[in-house]
N, C-alpha and C. Protein backbone atom coordinates (compact mmCIF):
# COMPACT_ATOMS: atom_id res chain seq x y z
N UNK A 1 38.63 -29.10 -21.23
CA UNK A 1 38.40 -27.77 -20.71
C UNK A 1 37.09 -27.25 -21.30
N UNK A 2 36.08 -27.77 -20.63
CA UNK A 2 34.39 -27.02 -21.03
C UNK A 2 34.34 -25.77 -20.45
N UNK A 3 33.41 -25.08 -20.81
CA UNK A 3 32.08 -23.88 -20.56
C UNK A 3 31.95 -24.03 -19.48
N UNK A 4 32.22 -23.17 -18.19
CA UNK A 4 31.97 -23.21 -16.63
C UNK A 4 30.54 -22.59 -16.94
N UNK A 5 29.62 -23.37 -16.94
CA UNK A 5 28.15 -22.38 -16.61
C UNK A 5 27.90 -21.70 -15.26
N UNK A 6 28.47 -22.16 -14.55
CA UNK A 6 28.11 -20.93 -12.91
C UNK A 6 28.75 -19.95 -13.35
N UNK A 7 29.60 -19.43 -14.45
CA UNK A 7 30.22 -18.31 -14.53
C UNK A 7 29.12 -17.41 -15.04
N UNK A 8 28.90 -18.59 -16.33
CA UNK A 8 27.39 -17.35 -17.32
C UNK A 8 26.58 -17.33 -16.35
N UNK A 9 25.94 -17.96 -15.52
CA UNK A 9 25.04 -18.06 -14.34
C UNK A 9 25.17 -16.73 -13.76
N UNK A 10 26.21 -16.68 -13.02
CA UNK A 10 26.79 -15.52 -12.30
C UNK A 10 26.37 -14.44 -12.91
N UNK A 11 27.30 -14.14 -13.85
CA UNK A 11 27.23 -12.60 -15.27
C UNK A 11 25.63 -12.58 -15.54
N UNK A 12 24.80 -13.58 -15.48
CA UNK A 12 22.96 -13.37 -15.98
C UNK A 12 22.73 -13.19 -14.82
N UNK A 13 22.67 -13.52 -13.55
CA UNK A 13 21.96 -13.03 -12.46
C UNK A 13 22.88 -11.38 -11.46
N UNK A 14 23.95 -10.81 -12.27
CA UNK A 14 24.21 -9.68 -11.96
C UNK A 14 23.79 -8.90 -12.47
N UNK A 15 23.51 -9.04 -13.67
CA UNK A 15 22.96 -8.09 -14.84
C UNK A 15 21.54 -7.94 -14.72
N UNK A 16 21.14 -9.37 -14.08
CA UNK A 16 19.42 -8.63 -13.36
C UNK A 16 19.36 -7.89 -12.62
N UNK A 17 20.35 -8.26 -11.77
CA UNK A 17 20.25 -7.66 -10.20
C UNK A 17 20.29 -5.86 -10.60
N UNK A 18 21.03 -5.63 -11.96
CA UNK A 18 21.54 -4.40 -12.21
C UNK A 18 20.49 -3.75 -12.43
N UNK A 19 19.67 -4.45 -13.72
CA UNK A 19 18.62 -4.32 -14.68
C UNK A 19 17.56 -3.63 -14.02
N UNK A 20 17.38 -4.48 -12.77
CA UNK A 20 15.88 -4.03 -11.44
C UNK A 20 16.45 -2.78 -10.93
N UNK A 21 17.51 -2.95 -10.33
CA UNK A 21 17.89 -1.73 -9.28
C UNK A 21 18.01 -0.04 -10.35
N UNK A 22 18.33 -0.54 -11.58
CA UNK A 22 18.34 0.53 -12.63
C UNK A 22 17.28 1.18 -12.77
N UNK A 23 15.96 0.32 -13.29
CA UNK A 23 15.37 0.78 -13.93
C UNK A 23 14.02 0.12 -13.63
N UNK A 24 13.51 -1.51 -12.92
CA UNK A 24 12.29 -1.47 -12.21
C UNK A 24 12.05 -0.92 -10.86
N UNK A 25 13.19 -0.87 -10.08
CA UNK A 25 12.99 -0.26 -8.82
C UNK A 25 12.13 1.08 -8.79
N UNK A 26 13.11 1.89 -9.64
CA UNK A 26 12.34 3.70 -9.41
C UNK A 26 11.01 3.50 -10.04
N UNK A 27 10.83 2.74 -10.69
CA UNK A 27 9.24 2.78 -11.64
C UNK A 27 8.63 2.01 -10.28
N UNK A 28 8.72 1.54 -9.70
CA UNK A 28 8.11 1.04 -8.95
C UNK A 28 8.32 1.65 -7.69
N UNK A 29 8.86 2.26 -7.29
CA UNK A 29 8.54 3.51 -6.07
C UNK A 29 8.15 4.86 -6.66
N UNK A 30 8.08 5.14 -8.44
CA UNK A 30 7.78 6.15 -8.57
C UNK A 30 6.14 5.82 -8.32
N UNK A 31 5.87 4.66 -8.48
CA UNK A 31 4.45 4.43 -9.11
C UNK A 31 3.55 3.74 -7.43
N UNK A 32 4.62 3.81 -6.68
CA UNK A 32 3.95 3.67 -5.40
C UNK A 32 3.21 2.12 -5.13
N UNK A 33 3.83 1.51 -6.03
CA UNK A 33 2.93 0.24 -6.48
C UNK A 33 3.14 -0.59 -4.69
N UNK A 34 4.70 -0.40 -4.17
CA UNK A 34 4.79 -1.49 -3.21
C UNK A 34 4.36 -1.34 -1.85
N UNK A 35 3.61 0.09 -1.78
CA UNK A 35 3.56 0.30 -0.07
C UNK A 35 2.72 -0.80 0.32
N UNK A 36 1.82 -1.17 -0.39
CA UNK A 36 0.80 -2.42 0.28
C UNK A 36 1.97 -3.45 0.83
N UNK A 37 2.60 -3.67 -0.24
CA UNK A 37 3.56 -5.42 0.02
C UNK A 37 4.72 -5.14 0.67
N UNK A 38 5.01 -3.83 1.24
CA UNK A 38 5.87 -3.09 2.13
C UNK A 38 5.26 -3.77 3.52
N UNK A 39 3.94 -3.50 3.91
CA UNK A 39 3.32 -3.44 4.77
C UNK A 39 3.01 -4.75 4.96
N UNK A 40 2.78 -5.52 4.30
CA UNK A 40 2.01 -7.00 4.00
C UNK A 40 3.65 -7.95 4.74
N UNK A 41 4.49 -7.27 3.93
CA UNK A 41 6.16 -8.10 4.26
C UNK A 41 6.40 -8.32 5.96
N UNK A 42 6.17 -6.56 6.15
CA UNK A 42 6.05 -6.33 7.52
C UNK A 42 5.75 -7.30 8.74
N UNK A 43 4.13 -7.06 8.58
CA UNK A 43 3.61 -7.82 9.12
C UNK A 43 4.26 -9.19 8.95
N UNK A 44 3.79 -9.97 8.23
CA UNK A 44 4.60 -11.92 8.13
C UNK A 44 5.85 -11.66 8.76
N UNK A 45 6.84 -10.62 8.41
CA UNK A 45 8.25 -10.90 9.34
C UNK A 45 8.02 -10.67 10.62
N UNK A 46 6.84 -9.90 11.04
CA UNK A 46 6.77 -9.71 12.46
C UNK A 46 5.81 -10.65 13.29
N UNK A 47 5.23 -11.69 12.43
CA UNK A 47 4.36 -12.80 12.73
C UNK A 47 3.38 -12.80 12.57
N UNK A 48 2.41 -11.78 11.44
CA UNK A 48 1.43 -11.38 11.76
C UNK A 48 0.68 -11.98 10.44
N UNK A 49 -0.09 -12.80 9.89
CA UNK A 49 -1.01 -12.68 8.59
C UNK A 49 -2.70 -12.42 8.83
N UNK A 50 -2.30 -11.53 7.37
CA UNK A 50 -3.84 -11.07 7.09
C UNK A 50 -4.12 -11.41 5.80
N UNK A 51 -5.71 -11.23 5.61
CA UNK A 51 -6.25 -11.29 3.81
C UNK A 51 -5.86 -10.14 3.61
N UNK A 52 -5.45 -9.95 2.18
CA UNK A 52 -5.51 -9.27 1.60
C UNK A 52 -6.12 -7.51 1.53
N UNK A 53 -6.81 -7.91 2.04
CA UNK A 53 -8.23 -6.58 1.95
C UNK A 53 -7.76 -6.20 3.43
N UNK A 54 -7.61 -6.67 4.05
CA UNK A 54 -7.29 -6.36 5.85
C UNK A 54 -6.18 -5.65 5.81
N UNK A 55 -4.71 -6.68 5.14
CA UNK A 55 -3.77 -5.53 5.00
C UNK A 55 -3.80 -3.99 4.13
N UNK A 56 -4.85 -4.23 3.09
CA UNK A 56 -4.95 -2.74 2.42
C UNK A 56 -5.52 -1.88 3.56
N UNK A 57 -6.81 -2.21 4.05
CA UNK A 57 -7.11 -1.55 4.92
C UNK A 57 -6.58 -0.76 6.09
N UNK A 58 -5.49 -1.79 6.96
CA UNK A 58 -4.81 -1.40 7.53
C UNK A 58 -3.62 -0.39 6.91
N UNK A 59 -3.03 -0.29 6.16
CA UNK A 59 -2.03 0.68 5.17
C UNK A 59 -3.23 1.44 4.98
N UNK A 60 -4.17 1.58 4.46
CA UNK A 60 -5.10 3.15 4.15
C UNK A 60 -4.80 3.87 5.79
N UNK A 61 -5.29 3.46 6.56
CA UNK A 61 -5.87 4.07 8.28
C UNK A 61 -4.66 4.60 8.26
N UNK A 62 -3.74 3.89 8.54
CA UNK A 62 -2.06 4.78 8.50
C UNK A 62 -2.13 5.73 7.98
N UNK A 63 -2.26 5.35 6.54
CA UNK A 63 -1.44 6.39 5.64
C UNK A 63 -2.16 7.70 5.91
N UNK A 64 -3.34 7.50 6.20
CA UNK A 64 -4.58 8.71 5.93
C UNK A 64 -4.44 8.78 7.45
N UNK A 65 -4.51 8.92 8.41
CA UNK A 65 -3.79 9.38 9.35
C UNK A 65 -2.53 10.19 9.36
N UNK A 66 -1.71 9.63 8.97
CA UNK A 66 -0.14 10.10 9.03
C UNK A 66 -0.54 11.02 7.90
N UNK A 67 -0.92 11.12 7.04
CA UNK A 67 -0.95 12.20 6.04
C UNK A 67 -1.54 13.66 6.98
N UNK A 68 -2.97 13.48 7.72
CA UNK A 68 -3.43 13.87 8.59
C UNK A 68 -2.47 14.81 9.56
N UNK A 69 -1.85 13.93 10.16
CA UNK A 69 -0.97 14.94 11.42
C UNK A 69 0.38 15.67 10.24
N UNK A 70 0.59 15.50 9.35
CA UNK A 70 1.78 16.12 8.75
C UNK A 70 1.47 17.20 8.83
N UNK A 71 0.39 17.83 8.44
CA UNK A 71 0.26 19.51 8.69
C UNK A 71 0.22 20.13 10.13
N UNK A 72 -0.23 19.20 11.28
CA UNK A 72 0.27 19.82 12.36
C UNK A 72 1.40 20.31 12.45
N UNK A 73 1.71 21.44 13.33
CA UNK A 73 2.64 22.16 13.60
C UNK A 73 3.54 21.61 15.18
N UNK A 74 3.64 20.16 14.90
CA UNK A 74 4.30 19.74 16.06
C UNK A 74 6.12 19.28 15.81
N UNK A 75 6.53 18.82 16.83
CA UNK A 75 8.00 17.80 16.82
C UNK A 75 7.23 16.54 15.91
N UNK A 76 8.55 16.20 15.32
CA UNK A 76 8.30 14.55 14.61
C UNK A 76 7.99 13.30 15.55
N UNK A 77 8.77 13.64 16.86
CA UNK A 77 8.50 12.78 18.02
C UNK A 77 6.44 12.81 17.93
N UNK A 78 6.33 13.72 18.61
CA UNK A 78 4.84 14.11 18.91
C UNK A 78 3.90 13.46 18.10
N UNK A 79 4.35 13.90 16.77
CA UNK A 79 3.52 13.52 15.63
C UNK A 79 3.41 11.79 15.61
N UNK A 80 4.41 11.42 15.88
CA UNK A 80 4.78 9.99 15.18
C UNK A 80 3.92 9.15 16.83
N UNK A 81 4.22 9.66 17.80
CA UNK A 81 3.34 8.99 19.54
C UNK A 81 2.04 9.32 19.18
N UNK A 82 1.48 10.65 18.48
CA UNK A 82 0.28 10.95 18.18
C UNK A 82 -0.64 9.70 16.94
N UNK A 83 0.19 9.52 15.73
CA UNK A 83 -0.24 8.57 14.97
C UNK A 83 -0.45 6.88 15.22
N UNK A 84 0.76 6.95 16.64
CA UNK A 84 0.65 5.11 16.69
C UNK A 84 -0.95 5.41 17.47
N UNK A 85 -0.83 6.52 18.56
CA UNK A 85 -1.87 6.37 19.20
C UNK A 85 -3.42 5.77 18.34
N UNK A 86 -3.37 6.77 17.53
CA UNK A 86 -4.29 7.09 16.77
C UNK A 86 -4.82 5.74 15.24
N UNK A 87 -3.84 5.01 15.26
CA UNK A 87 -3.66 4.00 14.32
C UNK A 87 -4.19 3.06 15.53
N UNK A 88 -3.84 2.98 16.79
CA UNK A 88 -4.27 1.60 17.29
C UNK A 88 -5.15 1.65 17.68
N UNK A 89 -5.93 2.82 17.88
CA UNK A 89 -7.23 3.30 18.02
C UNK A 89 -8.28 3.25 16.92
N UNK A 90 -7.97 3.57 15.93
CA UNK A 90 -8.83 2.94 14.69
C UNK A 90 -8.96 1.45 14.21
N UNK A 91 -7.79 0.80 14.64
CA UNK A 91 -7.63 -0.30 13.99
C UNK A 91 -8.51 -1.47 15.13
N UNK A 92 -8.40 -1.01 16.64
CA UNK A 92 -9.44 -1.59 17.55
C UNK A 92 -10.99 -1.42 17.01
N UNK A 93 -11.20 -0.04 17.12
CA UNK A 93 -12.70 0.47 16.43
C UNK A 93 -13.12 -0.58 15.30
N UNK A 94 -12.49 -0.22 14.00
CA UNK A 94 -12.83 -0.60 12.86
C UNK A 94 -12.82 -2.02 12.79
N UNK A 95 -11.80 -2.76 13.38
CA UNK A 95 -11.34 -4.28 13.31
C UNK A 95 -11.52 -5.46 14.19
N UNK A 96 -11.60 -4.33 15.37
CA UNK A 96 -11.43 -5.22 16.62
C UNK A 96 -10.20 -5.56 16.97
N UNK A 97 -9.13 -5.29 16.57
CA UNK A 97 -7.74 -5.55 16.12
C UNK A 97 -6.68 -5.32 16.87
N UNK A 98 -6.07 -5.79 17.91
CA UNK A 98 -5.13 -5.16 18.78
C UNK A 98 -3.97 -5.73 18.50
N UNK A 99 -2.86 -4.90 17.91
CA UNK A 99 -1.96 -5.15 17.51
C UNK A 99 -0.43 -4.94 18.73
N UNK A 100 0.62 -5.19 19.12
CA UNK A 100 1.82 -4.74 19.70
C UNK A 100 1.98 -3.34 19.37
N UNK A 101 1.96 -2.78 19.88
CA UNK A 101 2.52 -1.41 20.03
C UNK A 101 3.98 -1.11 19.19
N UNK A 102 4.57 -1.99 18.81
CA UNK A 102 6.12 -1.90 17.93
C UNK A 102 5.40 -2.29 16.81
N UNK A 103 4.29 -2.98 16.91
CA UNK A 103 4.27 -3.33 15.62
C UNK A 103 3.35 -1.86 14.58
N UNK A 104 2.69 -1.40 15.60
CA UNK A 104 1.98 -0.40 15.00
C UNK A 104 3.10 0.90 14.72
N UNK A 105 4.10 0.72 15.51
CA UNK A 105 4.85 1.82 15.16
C UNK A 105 5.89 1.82 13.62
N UNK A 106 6.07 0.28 13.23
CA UNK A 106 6.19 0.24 12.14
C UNK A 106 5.41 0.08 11.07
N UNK A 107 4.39 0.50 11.41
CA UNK A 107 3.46 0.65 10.24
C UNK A 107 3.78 2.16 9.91
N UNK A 108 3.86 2.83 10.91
CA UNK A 108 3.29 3.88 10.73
C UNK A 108 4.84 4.54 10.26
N UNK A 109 5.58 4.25 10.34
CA UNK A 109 7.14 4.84 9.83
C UNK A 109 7.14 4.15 8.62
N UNK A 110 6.47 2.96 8.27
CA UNK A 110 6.22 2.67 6.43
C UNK A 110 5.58 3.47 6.05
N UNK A 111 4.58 4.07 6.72
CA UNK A 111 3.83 5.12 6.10
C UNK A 111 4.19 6.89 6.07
N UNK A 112 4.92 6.72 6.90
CA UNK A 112 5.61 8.23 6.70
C UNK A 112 6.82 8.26 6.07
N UNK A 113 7.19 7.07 5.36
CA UNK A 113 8.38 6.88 4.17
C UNK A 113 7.44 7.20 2.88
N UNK A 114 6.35 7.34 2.78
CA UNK A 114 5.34 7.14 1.62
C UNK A 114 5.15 8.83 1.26
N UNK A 115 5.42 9.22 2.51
CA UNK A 115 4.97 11.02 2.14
C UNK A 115 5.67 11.87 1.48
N UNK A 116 5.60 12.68 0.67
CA UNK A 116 6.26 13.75 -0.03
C UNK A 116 7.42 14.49 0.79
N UNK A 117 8.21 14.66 0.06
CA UNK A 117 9.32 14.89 1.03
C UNK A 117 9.11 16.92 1.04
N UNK A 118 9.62 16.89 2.32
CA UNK A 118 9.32 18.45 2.83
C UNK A 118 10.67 19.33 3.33
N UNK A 119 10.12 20.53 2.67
CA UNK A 119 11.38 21.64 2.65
C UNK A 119 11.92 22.03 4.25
């Protein structure tokens, strides 16, 4: 009758799982570190790769956009048809870049998860 190691196995990889969700997670959405690799994930699950610098780029235009229409005084609908517009419109300009239309719309709802939350 030995030491089942998948047990200690088990008990060490729950206690990470705990460890992150405790206490690296919020440091790491406090610190905003993942919207890039939010965006970067995105894209590859949706088929898409870029360098590095392309995906930052693309996450700035969003974000600074969508930051942009938040002070309009519109519906969230409006705002959010207004930003894809406006994201696939920069990202042609600047990139040459024509992306799916779903795909730009999840950029842009990663990026309005990024904004300060409002009263």
């Amino acid at each position: 009758m030995g030491l089942d190691f998948n047990i200690i196995y088990a008990l060490l990889i729950a206690a990470g799982v705990i460890i992150f969700v405790r206490f690296v997670k919020p440091y790491l959405k406090k610190n905003n570190i993942n919207f890039y690799e939010e965006i970067k994930l995105f894209l590859l699950v949706s088929g898409y790769a870029f360098r590095e610098d392309k995906i930052k780029a693309i996450a700035a235009i969003a974000l600074e956009i969508v930051k942009g229409l938040e002070e309009l005084s519109l519906a969230s609908d409006e705002k959010h048809y207004i930003a894809v517009d406006k994201v696939l419109r920069e990202l042609l300009i600047e990139f040459d870049l024509e992306l799916p239309e779903e795909i730009i719309e999840g950029i842009v709802r990663i990026a309005v998860s990024q904004l300060p939350p409002t009263n």
